[in-house]
Each structure stands twice: as C-alpha cells, then as structure tokens.
PDB file of N, CA and C in Angstrom:
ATOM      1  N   UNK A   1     146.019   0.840 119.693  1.00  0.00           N
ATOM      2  CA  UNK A   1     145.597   2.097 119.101  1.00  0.00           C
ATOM      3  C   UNK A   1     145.616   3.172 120.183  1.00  0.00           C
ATOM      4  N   UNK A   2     146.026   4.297 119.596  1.00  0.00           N
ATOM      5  CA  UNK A   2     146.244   5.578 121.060  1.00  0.00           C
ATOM      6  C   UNK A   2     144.660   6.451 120.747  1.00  0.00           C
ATOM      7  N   UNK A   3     144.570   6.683 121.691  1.00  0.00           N
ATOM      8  CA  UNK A   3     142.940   7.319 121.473  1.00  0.00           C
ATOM      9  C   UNK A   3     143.242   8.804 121.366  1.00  0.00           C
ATOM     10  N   UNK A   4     142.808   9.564 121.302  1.00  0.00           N
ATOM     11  CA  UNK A   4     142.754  11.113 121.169  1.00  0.00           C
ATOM     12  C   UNK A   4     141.241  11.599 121.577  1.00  0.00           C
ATOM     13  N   UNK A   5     141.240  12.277 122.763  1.00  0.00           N
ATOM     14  CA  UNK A   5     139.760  12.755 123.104  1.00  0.00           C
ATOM     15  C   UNK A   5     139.781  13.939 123.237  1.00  0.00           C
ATOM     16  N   UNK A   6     138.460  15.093 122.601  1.00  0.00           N
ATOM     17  CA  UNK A   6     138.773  16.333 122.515  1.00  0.00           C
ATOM     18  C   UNK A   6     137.412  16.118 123.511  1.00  0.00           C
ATOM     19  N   UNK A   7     137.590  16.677 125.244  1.00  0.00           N
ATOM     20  CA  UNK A   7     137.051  16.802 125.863  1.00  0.00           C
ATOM     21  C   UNK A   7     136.511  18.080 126.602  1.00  0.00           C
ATOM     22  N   UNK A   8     135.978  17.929 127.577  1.00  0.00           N
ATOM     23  CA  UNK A   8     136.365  19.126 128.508  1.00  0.00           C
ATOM     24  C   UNK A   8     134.577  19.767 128.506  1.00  0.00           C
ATOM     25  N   UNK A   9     134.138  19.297 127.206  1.00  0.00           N
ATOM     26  CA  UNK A   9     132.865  20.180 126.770  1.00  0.00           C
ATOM     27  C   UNK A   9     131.565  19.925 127.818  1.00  0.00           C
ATOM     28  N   UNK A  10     131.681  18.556 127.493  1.00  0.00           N
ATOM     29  CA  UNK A  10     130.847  17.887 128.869  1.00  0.00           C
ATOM     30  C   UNK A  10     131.513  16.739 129.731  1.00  0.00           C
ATOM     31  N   UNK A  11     132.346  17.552 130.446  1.00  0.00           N
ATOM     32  CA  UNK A  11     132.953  16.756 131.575  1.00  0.00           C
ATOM     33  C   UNK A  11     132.234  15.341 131.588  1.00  0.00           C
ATOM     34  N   UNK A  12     131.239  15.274 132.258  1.00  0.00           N
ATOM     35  CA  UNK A  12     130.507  13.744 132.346  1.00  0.00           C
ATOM     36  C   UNK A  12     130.479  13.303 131.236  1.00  0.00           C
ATOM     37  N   UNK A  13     130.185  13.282 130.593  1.00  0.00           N
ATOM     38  CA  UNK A  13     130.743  12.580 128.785  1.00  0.00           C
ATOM     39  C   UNK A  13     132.165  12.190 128.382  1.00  0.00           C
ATOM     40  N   UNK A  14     133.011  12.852 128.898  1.00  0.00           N
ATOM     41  CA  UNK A  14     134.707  12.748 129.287  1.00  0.00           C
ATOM     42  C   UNK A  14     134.537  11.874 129.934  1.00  0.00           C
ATOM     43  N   UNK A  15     134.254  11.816 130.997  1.00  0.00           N
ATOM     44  CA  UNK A  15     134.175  10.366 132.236  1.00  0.00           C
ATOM     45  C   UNK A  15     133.901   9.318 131.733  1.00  0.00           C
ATOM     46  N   UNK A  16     132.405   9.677 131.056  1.00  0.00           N
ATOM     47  CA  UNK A  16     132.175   8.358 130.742  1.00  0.00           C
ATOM     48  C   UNK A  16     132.400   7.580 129.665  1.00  0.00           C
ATOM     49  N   UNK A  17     133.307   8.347 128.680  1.00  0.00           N
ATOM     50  CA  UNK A  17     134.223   7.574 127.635  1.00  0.00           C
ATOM     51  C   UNK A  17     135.311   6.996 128.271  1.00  0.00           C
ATOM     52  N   UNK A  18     136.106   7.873 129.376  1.00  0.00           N
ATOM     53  CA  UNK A  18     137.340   7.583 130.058  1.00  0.00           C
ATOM     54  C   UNK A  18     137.035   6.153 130.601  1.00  0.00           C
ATOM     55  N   UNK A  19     135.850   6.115 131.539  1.00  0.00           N
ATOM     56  CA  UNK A  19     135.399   4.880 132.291  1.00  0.00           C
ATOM     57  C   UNK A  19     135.414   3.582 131.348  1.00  0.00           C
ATOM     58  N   UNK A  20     134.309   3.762 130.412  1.00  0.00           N
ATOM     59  CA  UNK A  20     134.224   2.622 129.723  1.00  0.00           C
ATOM     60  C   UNK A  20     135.288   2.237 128.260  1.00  0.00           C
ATOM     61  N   UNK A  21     136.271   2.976 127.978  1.00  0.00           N
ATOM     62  CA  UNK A  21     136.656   3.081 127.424  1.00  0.00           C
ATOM     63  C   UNK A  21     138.051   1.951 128.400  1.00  0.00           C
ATOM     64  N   UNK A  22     138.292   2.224 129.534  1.00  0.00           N
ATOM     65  CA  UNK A  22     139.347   1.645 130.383  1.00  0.00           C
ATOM     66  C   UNK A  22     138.160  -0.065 130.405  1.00  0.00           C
ATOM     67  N   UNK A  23     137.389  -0.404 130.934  1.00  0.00           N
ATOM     68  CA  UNK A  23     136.733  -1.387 130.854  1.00  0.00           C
ATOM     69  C   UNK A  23     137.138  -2.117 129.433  1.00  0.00           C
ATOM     70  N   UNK A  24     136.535  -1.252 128.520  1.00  0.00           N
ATOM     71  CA  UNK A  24     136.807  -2.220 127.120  1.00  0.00           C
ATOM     72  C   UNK A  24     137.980  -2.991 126.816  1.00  0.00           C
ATOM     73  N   UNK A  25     139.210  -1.997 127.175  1.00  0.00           N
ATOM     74  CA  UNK A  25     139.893  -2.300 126.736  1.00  0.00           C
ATOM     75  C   UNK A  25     140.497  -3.497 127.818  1.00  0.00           C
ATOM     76  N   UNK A  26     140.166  -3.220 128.979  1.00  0.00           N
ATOM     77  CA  UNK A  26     140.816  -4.359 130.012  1.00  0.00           C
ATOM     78  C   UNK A  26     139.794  -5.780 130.024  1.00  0.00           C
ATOM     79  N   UNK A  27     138.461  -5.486 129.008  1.00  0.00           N
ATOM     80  CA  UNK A  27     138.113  -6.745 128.689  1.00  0.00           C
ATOM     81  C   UNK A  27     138.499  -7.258 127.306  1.00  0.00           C
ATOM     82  N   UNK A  28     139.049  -6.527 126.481  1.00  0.00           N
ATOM     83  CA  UNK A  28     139.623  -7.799 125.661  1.00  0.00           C
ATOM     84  C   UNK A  28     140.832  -8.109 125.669  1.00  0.00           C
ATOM     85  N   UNK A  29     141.682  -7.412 126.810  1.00  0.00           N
ATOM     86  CA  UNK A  29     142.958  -7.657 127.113  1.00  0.00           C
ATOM     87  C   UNK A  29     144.201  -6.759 126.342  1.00  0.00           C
ATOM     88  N   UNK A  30     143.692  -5.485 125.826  1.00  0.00           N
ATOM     89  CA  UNK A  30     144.343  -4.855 124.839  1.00  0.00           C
ATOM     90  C   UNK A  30     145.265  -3.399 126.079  1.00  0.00           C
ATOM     91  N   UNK A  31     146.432  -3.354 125.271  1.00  0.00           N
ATOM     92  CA  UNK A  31     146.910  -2.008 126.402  1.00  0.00           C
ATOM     93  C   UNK A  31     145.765  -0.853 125.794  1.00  0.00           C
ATOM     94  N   UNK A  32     146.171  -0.175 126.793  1.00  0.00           N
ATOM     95  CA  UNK A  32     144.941   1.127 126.879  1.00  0.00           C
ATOM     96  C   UNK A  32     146.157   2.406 126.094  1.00  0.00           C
ATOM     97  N   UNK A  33     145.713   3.398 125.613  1.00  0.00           N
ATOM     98  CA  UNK A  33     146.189   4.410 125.681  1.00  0.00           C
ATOM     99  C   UNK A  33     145.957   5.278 125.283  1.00  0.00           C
ATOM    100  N   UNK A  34     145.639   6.359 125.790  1.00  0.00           N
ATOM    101  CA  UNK A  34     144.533   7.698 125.417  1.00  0.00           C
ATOM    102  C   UNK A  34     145.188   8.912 126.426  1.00  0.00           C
ATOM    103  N   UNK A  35     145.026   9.909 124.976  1.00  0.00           N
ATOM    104  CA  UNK A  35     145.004  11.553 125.666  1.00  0.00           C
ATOM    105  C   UNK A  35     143.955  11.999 125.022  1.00  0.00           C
ATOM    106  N   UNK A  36     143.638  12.986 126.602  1.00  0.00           N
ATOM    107  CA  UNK A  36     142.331  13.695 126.062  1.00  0.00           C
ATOM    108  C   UNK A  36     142.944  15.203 126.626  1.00  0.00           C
ATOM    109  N   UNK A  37     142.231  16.131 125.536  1.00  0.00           N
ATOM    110  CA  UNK A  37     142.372  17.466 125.609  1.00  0.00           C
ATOM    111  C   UNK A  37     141.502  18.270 126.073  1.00  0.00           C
ATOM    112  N   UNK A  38     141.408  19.209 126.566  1.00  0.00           N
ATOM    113  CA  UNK A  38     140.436  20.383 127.101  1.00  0.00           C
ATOM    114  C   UNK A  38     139.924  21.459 126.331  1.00  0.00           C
ATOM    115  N   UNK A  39     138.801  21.356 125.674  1.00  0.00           N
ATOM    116  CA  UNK A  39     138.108  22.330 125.088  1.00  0.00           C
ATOM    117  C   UNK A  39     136.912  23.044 125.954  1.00  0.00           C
ATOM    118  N   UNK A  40     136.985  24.195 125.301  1.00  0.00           N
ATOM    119  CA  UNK A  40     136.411  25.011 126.152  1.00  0.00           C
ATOM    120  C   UNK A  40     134.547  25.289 125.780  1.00  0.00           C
ATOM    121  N   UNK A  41     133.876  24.759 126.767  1.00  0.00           N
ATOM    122  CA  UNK A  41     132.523  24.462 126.869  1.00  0.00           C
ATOM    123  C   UNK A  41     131.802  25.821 126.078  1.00  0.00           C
ATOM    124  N   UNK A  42     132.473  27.214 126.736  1.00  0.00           N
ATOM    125  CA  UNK A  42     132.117  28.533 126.032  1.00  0.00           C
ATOM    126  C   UNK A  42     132.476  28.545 124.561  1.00  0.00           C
ATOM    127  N   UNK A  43     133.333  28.032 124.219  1.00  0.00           N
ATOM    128  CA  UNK A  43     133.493  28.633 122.910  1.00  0.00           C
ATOM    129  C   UNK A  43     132.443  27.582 122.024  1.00  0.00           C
ATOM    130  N   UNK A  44     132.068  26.242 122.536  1.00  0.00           N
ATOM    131  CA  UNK A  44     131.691  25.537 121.782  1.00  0.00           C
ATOM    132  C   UNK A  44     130.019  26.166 121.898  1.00  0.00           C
ATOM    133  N   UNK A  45     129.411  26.411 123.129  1.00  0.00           N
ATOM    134  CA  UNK A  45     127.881  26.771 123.220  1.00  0.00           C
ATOM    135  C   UNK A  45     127.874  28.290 122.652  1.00  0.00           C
ATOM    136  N   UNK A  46     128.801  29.030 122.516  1.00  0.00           N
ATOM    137  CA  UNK A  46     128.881  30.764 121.522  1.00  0.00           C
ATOM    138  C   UNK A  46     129.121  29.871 120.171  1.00  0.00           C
ATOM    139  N   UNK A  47     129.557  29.256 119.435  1.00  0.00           N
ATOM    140  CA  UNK A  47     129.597  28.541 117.950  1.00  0.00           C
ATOM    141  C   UNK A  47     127.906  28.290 117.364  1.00  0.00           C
ATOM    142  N   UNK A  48     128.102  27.441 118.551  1.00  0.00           N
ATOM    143  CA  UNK A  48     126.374  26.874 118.286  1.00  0.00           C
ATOM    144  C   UNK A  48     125.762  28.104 118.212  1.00  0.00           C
ATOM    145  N   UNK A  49     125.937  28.931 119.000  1.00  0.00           N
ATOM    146  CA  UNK A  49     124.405  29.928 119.256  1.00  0.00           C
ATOM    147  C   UNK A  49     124.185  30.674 118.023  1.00  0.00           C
ATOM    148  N   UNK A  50     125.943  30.859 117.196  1.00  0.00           N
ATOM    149  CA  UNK A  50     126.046  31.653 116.270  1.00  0.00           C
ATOM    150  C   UNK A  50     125.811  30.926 115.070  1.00  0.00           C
ATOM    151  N   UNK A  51     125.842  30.011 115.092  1.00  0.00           N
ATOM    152  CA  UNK A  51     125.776  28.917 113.736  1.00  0.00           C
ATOM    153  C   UNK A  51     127.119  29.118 112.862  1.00  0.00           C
ATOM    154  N   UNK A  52     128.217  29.066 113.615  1.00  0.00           N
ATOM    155  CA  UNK A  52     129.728  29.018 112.950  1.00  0.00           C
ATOM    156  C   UNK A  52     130.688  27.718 113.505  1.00  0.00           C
ATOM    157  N   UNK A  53     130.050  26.783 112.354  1.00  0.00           N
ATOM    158  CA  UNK A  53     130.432  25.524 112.688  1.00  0.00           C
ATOM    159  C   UNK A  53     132.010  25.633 112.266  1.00  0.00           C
ATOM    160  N   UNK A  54     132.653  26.538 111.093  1.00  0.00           N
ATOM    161  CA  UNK A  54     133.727  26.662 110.359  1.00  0.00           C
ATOM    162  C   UNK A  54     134.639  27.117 111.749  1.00  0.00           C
ATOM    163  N   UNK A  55     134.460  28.580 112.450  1.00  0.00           N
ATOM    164  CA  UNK A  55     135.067  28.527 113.789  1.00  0.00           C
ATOM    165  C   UNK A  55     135.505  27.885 114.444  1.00  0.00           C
ATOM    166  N   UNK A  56     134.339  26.963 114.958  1.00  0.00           N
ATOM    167  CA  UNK A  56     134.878  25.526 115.667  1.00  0.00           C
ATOM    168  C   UNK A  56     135.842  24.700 115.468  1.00  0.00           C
ATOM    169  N   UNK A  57     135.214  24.252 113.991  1.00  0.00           N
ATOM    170  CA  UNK A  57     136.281  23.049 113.735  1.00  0.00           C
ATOM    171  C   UNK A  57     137.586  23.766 113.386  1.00  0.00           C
ATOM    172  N   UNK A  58     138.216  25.393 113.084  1.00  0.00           N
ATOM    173  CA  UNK A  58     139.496  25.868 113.344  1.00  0.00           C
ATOM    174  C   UNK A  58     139.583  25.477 114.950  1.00  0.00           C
ATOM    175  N   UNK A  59     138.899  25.727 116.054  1.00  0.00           N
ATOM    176  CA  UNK A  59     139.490  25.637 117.346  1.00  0.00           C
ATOM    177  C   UNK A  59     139.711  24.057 117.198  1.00  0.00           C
ATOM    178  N   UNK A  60     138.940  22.964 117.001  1.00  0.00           N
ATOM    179  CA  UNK A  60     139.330  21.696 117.077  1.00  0.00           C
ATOM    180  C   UNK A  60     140.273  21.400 116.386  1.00  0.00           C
ATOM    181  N   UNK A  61     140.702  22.280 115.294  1.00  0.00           N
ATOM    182  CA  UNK A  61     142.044  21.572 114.747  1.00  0.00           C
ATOM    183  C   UNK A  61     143.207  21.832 115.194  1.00  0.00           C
ATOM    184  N   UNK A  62     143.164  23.088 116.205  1.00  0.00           N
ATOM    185  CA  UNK A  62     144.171  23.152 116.918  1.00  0.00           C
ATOM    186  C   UNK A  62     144.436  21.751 118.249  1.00  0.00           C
ATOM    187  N   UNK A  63     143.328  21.092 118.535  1.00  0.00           N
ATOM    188  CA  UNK A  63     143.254  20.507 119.548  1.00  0.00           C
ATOM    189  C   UNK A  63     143.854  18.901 119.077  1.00  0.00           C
ATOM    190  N   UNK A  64     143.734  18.865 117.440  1.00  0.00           N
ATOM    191  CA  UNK A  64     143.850  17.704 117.078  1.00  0.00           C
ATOM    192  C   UNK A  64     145.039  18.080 116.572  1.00  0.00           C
ATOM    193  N   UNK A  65     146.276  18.627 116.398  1.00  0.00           N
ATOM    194  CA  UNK A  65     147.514  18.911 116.174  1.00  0.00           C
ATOM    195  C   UNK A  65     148.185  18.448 117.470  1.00  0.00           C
ATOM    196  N   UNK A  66     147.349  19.004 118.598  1.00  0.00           N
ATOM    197  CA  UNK A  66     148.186  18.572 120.010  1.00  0.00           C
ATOM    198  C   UNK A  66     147.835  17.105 119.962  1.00  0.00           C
ATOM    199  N   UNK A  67     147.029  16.888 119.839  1.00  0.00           N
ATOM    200  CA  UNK A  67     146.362  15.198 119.833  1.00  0.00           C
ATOM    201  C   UNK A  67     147.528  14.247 118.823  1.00  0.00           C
ATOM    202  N   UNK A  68     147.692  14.683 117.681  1.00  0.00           N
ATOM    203  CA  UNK A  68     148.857  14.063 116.808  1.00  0.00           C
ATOM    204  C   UNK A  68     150.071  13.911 117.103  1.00  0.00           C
ATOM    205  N   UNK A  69     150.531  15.072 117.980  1.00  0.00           N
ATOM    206  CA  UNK A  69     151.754  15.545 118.633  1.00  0.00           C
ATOM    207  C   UNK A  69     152.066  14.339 119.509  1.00  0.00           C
ATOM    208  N   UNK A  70     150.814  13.996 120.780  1.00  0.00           N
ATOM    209  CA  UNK A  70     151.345  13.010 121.484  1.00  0.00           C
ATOM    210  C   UNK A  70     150.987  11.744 121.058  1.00  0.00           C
ATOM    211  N   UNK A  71     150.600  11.579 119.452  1.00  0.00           N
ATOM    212  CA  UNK A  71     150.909   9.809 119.171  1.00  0.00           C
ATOM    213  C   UNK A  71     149.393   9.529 118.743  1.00  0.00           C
ATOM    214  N   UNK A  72     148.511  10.141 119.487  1.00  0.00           N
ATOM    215  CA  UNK A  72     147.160   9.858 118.787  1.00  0.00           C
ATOM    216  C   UNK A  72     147.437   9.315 117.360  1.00  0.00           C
ATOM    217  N   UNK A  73     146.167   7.698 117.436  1.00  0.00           N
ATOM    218  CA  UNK A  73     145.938   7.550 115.600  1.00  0.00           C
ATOM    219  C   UNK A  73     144.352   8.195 115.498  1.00  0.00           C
ATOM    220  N   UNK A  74     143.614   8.368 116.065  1.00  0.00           N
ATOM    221  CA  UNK A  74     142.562   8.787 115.660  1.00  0.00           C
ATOM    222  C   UNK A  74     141.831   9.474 116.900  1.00  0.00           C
ATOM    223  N   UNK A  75     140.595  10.512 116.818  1.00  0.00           N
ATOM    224  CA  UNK A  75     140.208  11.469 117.350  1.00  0.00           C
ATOM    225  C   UNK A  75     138.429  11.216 117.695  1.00  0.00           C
ATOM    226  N   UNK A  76     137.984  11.234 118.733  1.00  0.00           N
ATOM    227  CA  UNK A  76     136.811  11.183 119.274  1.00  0.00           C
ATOM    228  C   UNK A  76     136.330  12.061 120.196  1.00  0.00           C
ATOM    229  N   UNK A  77     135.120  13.423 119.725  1.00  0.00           N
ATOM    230  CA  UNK A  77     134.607  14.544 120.634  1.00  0.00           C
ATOM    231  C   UNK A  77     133.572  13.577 121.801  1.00  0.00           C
ATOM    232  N   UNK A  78     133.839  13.831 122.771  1.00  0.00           N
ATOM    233  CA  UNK A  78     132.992  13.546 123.435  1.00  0.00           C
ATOM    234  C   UNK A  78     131.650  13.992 123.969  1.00  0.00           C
ATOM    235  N   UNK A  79     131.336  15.470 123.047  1.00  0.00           N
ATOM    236  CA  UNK A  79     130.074  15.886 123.518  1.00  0.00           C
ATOM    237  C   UNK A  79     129.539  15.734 121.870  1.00  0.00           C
ATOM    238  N   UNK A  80     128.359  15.271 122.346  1.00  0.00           N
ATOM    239  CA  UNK A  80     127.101  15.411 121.373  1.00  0.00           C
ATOM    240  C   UNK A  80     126.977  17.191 120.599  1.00  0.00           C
ATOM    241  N   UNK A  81     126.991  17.471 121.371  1.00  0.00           N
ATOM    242  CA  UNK A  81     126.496  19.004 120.804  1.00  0.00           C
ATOM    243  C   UNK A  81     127.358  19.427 120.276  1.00  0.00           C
ATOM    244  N   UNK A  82     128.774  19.232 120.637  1.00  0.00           N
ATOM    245  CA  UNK A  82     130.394  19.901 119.153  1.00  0.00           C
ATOM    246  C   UNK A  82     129.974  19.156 118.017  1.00  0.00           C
ATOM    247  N   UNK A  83     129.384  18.144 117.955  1.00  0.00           N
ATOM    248  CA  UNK A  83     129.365  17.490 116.513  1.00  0.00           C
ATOM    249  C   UNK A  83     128.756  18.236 115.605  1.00  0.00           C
ATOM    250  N   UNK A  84     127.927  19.559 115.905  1.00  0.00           N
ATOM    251  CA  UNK A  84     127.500  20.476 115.031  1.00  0.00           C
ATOM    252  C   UNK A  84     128.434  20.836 113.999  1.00  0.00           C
ATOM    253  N   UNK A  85     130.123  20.875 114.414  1.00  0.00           N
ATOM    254  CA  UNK A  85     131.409  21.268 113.332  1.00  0.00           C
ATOM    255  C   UNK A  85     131.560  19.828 112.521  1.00  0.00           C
ATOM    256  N   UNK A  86     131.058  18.189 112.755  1.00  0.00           N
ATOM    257  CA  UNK A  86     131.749  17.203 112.525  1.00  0.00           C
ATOM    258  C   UNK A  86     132.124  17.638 110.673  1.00  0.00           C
ATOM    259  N   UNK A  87     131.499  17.660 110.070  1.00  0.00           N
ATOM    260  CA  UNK A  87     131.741  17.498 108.696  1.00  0.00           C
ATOM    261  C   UNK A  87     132.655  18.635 108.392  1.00  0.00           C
ATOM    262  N   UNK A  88     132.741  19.763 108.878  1.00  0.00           N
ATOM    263  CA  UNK A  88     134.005  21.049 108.947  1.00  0.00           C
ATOM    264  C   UNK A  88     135.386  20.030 109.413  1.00  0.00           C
ATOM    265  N   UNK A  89     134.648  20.037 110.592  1.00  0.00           N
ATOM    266  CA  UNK A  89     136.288  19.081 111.546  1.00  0.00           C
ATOM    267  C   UNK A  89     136.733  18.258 110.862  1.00  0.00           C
ATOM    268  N   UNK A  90     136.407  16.962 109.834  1.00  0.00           N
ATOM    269  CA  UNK A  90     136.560  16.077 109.254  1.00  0.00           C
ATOM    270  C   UNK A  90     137.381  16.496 108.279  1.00  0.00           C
ATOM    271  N   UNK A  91     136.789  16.971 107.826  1.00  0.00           N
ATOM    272  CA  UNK A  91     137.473  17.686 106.289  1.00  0.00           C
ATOM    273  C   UNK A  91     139.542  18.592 106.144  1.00  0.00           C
ATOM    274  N   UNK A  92     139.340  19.178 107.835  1.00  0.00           N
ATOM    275  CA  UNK A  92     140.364  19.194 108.142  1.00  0.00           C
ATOM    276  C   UNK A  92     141.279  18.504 108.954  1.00  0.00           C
ATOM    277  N   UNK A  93     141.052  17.647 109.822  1.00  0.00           N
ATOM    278  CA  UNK A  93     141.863  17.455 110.712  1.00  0.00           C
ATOM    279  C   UNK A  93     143.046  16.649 110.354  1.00  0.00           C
ATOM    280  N   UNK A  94     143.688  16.202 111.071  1.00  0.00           N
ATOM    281  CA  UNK A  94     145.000  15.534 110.288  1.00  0.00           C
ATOM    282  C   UNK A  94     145.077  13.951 110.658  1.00  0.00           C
ATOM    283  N   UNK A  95     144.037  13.715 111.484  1.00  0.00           N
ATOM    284  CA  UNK A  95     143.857  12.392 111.858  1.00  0.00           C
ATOM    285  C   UNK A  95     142.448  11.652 111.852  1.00  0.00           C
ATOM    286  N   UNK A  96     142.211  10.878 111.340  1.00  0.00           N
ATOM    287  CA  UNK A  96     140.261  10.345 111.601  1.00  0.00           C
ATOM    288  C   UNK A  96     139.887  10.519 112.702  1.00  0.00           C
ATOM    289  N   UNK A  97     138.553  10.922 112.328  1.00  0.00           N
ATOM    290  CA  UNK A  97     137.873  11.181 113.550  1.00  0.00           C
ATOM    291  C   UNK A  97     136.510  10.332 113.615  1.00  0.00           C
ATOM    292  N   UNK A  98     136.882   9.764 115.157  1.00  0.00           N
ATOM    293  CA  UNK A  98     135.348   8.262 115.356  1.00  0.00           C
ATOM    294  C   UNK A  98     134.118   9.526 115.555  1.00  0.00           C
ATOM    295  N   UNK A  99     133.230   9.252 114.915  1.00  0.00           N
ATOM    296  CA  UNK A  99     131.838  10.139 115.243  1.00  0.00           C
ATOM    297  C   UNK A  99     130.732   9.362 115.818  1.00  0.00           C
ATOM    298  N   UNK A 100     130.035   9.739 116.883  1.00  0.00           N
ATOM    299  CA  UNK A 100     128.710   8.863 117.149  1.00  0.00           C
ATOM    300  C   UNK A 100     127.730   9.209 116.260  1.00  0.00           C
ATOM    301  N   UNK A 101     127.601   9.921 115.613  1.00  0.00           N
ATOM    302  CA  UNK A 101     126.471  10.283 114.631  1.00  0.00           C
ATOM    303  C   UNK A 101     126.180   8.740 113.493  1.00  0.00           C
ATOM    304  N   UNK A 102     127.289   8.640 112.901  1.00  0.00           N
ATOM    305  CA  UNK A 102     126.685   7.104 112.485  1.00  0.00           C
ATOM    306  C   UNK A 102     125.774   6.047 113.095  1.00  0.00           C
ATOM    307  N   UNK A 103     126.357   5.886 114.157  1.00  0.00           N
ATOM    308  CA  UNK A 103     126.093   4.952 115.018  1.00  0.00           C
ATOM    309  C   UNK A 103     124.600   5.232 115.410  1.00  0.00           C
ATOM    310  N   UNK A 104     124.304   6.377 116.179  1.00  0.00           N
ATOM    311  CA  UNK A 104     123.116   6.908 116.255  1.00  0.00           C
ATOM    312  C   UNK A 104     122.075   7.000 115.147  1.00  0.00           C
ATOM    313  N   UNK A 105     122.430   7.689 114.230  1.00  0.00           N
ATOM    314  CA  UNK A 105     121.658   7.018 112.849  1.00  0.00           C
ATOM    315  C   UNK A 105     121.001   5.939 112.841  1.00  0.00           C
ATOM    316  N   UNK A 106     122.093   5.014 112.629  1.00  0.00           N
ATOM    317  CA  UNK A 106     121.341   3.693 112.668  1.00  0.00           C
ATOM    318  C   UNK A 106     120.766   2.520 113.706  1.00  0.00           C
ATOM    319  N   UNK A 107     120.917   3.652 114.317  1.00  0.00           N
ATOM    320  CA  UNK A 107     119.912   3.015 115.830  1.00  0.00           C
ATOM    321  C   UNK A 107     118.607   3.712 115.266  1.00  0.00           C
ATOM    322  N   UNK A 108     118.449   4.733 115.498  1.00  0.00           N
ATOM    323  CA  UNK A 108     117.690   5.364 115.214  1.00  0.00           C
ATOM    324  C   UNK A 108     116.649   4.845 114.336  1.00  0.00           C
ATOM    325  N   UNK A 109     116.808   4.502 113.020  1.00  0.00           N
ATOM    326  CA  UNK A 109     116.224   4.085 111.949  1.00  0.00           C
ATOM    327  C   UNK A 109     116.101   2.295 112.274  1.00  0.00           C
ATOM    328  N   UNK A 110     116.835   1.925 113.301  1.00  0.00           N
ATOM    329  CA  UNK A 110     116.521   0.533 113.629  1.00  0.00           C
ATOM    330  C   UNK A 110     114.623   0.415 114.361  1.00  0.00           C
ATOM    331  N   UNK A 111     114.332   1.607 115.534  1.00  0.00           N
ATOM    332  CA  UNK A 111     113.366   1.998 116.195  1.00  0.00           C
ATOM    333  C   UNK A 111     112.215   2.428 115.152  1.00  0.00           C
ATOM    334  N   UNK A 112     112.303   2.672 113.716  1.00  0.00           N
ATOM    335  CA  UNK A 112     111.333   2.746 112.884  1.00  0.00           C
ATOM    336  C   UNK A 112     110.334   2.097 112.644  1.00  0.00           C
TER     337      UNK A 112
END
C-alpha cells in the first residue's frame, strides 16, 4: 500500500508517523512506500481561528490530487488539529482518508 501524508503542520507528528510508520512496516516485512506533502501550518491555525473548515479541506484537496498523482491509495493528516476539516476533507477527496479520530474515540470511551 503507498501511503499519502499531508504533513508539514506539525513537523514532529510528520516524524513521528515517518519513524514508526518505517518500523511497522520493516516489522512485518512489507515494502514501505509513502509520500508526504507540505501543508502550510498558517493556513491551517488562520482556518481554525476562523472556523472555515470548508477552506481547508479545498486546500487539502489540492494536496490530495498531488498525493494521487504520485500513486498514493490512501491519505493520512498528521496533525491532530487539521482534523477540524476531516468530515469536509472526506466528502471530497479522491482517495480515503485514515483518520485518528476513530481510534481515539474509542480509546477514549474504553477509559470510562
């Protein structure tokens, strides 16, 4: 599977998908292969401030066109805080997109 990462937002969050993301895959013996893209930290913390999640996920769909372009099957933001667009972004993009918000959920409600 080719990964697609729309990064850049929180560098260290980039890393540390990049990092463990290379681990995973060299522990179950699978080839690796991932592009990640550069989004811009400003436009995503001016979205938020403004509450124009629709904005966003237009800038992310430009990011996930380049992401399709080089082979990506599916798309993963690496900052917590862009997921404010996820259900905008979803609705458009041209490829699935992995969200931690599930996942978190149900951790979450596991700690209940």
């Amino acid at each position: 599977m080719h990964i697609g990462i729309i990064g850049g937002i929180g560098p260290a969050a980039t890393d540390f998908y990049y990092r463990n993301l290379i681990k995973a895959h060299a522990l179950a013996n699978k080839k690796f292969v991932l592009t990640i893209v550069h989004a811009e930290v400003s436009d995503v913390i001016g979205n938020i401030a403004a509450n124009t999640p629709g904005k966003q996920a237009k800038i992310f769909i430009q990011l996930a066109y380049r992401l399709e372009a080089s082979g990506a099957d599916v798309i993963a933001i690496s900052s917590i805080a862009a997921h404010f667009c996820i259900a905008e972004f979803i609705a458009l993009s041209p490829l699935p997109i992995i969200s931690i918000i599930p996942t978190l959920e149900s951790e979450l409600k596991k700690e209940d």
